[in-house]
ModelCIF file with pLDDT and N, C-alpha, C, O atoms, coordinates in Angstrom:
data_MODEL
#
_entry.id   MODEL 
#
_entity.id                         1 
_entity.type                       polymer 
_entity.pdbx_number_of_molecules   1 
#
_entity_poly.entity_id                      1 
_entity_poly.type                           'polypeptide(L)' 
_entity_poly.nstd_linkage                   no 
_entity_poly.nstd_monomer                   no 
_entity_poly.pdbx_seq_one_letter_code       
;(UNK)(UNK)(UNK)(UNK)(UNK)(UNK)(UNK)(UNK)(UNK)(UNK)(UNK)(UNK)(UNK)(UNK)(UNK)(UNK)
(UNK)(UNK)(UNK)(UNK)(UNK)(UNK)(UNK)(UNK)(UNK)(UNK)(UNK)(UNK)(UNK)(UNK)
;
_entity_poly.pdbx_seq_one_letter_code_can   XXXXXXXXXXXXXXXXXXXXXXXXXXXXXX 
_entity_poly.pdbx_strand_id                 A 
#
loop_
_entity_poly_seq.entity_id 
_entity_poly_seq.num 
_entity_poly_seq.mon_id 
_entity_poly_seq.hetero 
1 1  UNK n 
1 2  UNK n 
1 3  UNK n 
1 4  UNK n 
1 5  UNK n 
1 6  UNK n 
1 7  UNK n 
1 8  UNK n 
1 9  UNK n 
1 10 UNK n 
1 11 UNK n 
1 12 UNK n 
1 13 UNK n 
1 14 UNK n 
1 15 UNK n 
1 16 UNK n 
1 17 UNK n 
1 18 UNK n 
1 19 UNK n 
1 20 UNK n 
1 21 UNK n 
1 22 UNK n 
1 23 UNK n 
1 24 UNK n 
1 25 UNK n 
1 26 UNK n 
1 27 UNK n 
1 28 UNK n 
1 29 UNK n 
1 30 UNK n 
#
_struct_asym.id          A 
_struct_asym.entity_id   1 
#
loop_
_ma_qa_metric.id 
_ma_qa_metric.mode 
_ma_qa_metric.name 
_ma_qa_metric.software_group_id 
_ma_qa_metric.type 
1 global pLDDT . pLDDT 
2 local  pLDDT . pLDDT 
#
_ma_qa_metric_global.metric_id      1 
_ma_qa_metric_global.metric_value   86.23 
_ma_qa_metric_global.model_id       1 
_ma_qa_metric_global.ordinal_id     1 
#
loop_
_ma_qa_metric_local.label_asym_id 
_ma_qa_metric_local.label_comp_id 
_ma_qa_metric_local.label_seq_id 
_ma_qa_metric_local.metric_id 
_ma_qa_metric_local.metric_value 
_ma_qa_metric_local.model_id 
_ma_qa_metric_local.ordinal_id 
A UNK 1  2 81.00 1 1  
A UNK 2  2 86.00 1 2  
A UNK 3  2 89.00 1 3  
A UNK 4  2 91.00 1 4  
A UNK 5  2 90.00 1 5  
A UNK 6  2 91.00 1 6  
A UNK 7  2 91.00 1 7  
A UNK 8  2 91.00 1 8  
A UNK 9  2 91.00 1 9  
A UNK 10 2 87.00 1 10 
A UNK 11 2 84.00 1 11 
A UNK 12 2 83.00 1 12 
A UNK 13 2 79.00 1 13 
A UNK 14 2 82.00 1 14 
A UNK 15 2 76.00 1 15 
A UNK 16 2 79.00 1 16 
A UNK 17 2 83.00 1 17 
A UNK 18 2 84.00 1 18 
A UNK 19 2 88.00 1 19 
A UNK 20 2 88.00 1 20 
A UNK 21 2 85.00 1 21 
A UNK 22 2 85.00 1 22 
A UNK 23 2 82.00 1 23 
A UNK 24 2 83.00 1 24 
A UNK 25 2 84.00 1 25 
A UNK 26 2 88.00 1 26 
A UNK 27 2 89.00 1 27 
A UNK 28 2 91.00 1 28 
A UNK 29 2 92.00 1 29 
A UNK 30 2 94.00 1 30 
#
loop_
_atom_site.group_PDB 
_atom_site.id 
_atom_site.type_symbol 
_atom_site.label_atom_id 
_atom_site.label_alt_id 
_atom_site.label_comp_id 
_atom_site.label_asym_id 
_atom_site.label_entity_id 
_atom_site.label_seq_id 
_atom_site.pdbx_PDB_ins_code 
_atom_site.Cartn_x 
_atom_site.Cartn_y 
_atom_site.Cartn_z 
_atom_site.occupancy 
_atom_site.B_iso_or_equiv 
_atom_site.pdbx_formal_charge 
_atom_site.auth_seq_id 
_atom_site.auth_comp_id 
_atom_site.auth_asym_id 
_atom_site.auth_atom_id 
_atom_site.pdbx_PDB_model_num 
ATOM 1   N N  . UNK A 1 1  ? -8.339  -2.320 -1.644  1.00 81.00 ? 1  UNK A N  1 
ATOM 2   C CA . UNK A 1 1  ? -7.635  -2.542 -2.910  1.00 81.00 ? 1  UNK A CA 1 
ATOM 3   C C  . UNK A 1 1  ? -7.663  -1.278 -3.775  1.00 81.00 ? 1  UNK A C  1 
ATOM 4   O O  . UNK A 1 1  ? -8.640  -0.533 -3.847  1.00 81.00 ? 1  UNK A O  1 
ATOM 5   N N  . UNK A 1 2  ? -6.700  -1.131 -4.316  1.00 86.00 ? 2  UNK A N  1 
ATOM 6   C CA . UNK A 1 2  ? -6.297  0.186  -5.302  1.00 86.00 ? 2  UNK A CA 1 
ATOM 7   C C  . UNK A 1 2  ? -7.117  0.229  -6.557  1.00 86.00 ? 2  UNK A C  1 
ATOM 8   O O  . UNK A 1 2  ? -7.723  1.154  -7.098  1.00 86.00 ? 2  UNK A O  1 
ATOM 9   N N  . UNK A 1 3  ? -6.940  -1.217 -6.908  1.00 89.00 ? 3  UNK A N  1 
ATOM 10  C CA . UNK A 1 3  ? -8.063  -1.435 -8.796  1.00 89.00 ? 3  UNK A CA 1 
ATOM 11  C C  . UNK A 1 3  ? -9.221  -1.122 -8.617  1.00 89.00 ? 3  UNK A C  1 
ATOM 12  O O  . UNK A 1 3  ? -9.772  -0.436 -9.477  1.00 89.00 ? 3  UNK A O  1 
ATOM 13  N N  . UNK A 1 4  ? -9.925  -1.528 -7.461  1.00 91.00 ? 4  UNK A N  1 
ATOM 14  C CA . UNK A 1 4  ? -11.431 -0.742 -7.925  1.00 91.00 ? 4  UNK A CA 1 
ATOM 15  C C  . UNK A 1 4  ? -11.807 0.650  -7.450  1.00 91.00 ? 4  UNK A C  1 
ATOM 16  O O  . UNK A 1 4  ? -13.004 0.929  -7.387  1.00 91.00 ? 4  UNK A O  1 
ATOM 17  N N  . UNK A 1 5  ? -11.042 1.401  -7.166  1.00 90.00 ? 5  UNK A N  1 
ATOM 18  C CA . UNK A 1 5  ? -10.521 2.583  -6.541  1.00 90.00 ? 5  UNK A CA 1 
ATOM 19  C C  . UNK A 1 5  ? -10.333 3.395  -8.075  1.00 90.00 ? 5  UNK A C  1 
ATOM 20  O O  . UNK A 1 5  ? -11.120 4.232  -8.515  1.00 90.00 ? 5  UNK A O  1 
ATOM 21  N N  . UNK A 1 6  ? -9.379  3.027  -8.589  1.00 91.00 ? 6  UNK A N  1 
ATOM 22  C CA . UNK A 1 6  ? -9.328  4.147  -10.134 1.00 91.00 ? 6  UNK A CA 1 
ATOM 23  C C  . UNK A 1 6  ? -10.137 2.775  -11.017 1.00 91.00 ? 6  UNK A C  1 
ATOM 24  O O  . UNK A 1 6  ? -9.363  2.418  -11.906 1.00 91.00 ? 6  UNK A O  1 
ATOM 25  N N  . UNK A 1 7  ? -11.198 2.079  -11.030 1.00 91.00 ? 7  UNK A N  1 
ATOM 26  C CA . UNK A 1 7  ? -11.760 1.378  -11.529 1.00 91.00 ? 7  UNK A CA 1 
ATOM 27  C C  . UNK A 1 7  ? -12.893 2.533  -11.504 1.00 91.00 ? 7  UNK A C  1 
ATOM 28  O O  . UNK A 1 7  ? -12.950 3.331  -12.440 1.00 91.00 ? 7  UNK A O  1 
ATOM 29  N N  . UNK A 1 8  ? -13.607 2.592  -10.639 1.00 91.00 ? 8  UNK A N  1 
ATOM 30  C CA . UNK A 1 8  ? -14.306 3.761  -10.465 1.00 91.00 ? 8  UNK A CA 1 
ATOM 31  C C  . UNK A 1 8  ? -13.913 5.682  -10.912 1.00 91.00 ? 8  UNK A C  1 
ATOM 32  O O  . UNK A 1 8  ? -14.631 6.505  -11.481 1.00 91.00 ? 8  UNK A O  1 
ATOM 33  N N  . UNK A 1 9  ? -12.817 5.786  -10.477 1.00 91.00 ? 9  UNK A N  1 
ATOM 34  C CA . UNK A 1 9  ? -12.876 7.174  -10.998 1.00 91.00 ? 9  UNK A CA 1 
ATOM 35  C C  . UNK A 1 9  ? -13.049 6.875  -12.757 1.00 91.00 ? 9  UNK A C  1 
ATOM 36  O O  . UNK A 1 9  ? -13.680 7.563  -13.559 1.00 91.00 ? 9  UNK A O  1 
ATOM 37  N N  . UNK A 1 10 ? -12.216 5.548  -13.032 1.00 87.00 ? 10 UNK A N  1 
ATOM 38  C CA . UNK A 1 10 ? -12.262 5.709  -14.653 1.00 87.00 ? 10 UNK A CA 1 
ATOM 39  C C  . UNK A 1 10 ? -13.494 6.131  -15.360 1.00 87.00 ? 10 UNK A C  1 
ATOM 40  O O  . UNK A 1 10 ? -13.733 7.053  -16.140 1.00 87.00 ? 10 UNK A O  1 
ATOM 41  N N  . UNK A 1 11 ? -14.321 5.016  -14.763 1.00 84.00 ? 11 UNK A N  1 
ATOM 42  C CA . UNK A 1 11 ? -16.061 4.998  -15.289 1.00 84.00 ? 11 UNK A CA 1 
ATOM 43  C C  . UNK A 1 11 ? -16.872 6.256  -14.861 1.00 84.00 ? 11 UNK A C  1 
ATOM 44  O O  . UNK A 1 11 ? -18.078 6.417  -15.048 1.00 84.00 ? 11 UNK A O  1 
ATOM 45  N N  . UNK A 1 12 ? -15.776 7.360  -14.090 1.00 83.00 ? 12 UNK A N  1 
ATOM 46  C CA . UNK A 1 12 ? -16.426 8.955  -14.019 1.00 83.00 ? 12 UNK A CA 1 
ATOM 47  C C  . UNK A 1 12 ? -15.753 9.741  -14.632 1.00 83.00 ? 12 UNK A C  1 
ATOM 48  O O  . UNK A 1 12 ? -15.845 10.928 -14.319 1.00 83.00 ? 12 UNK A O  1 
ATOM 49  N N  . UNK A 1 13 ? -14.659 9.251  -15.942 1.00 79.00 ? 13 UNK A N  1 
ATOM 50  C CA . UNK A 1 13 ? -14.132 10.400 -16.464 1.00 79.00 ? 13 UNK A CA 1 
ATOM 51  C C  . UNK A 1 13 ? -12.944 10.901 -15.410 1.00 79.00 ? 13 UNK A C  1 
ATOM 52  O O  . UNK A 1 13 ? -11.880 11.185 -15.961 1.00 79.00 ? 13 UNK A O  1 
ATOM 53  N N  . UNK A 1 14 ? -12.990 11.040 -14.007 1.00 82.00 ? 14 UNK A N  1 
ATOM 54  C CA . UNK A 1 14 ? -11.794 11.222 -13.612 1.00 82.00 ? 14 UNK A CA 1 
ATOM 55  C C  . UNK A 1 14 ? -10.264 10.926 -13.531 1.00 82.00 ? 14 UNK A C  1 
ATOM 56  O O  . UNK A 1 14 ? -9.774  10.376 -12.545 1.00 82.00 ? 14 UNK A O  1 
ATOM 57  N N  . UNK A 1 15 ? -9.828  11.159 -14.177 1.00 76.00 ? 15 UNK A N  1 
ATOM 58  C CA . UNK A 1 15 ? -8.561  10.967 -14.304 1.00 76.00 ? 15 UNK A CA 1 
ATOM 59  C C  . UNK A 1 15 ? -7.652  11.882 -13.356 1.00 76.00 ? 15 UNK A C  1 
ATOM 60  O O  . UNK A 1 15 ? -7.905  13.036 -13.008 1.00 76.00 ? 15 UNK A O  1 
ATOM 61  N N  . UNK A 1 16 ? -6.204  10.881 -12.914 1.00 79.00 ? 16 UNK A N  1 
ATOM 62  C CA . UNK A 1 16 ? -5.967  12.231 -12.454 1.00 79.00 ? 16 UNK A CA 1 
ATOM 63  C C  . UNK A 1 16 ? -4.201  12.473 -12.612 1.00 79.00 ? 16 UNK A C  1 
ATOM 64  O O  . UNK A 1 16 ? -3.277  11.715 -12.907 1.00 79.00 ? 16 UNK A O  1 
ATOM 65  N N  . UNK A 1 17 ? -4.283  13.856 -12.269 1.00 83.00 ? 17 UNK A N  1 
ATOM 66  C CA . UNK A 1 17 ? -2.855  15.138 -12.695 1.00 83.00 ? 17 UNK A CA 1 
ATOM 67  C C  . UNK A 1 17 ? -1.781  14.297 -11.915 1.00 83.00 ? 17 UNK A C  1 
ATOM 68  O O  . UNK A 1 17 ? -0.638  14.368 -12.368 1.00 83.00 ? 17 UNK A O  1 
ATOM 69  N N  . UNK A 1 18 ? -2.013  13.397 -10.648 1.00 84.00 ? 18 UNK A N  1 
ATOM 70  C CA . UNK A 1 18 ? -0.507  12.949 -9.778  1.00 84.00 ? 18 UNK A CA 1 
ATOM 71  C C  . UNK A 1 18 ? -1.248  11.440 -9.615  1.00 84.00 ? 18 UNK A C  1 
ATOM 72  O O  . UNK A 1 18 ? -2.464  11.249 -9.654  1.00 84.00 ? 18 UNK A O  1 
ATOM 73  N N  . UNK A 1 19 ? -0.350  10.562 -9.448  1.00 88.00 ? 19 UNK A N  1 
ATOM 74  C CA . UNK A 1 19 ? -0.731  9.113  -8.463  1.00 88.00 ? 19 UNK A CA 1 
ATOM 75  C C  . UNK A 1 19 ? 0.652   8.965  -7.907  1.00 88.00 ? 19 UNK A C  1 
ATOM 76  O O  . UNK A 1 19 ? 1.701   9.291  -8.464  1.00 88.00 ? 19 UNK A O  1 
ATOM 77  N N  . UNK A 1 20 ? 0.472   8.346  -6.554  1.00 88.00 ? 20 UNK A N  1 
ATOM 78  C CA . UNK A 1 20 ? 1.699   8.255  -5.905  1.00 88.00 ? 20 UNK A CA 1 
ATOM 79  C C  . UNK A 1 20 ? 0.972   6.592  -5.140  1.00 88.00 ? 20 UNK A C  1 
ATOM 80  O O  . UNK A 1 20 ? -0.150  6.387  -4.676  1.00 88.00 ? 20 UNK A O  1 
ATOM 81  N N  . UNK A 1 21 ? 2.247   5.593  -5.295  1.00 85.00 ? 21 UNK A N  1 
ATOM 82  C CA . UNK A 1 21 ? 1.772   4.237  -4.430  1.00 85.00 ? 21 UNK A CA 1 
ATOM 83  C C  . UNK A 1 21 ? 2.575   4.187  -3.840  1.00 85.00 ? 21 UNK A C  1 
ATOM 84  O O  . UNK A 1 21 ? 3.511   4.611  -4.518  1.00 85.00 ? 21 UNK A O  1 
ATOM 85  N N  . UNK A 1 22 ? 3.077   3.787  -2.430  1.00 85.00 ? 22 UNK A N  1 
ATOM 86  C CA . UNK A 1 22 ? 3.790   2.714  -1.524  1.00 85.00 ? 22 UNK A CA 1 
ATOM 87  C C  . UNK A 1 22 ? 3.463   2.070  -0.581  1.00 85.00 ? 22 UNK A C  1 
ATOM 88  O O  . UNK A 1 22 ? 2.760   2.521  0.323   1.00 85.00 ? 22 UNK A O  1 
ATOM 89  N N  . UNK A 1 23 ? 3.811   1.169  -0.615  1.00 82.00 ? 23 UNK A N  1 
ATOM 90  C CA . UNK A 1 23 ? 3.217   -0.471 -0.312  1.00 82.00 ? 23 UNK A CA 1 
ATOM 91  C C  . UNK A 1 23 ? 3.248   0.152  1.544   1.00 82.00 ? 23 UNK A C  1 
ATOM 92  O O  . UNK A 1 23 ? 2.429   -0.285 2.352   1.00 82.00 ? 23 UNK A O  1 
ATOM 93  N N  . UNK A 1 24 ? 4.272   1.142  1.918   1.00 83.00 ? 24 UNK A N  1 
ATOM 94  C CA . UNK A 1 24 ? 3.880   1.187  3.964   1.00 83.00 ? 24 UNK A CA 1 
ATOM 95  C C  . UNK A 1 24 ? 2.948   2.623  3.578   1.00 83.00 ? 24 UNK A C  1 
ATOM 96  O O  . UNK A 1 24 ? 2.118   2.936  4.431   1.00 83.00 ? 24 UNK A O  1 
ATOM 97  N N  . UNK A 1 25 ? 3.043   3.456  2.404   1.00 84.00 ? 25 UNK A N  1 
ATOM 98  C CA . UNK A 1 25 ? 2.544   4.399  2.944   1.00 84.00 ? 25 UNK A CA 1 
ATOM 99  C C  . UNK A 1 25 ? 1.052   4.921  2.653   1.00 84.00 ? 25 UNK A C  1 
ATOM 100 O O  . UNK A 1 25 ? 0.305   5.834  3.007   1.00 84.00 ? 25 UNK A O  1 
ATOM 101 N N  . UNK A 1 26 ? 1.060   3.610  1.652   1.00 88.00 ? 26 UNK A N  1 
ATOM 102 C CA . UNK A 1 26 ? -0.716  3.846  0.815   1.00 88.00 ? 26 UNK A CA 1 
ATOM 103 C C  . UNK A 1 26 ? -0.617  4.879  -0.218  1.00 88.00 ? 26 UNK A C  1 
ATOM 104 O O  . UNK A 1 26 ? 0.423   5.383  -0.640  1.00 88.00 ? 26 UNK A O  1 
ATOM 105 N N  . UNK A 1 27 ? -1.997  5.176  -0.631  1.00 89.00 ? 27 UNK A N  1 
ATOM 106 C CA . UNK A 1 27 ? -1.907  6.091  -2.194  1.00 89.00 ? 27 UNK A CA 1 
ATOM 107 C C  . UNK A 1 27 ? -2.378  7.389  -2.143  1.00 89.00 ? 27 UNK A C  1 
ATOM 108 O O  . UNK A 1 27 ? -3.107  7.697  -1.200  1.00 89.00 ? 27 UNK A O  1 
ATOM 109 N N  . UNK A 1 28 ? -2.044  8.344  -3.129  1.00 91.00 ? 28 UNK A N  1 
ATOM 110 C CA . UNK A 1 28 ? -2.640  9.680  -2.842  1.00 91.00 ? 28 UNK A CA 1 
ATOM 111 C C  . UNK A 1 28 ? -2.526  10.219 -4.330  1.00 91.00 ? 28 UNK A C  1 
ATOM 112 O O  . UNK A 1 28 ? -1.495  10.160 -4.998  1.00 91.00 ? 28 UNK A O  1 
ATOM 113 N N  . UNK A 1 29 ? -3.714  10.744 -4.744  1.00 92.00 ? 29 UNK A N  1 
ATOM 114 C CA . UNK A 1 29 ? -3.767  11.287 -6.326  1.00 92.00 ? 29 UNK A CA 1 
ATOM 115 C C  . UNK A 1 29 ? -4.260  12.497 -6.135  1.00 92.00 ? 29 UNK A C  1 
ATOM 116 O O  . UNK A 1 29 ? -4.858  12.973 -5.170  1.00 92.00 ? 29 UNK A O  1 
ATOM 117 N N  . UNK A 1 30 ? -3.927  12.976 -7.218  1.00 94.00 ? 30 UNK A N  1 
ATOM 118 C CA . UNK A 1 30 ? -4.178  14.603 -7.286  1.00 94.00 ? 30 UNK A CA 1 
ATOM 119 C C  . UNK A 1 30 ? -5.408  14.796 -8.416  1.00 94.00 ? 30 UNK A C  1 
ATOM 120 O O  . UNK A 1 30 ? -5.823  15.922 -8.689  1.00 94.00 ? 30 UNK A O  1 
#
């Protein structure tokens, strides 16, 4: 699952510069 994925970076301050989702191809952040 994606939510506890930037659930976690949140609670480290990471944020991030790109997010990209699709449902065949999965996620990738910068």
């Amino acid at each position: 699952p994606l939510a506890p994925v930037l659930e976690l970076l949140d609670s480290r301050g990471a944020g991030a510069k790109q997010l990209r989702y699709d449902a065949a191809l999965g996620v990738s952040l910068v």
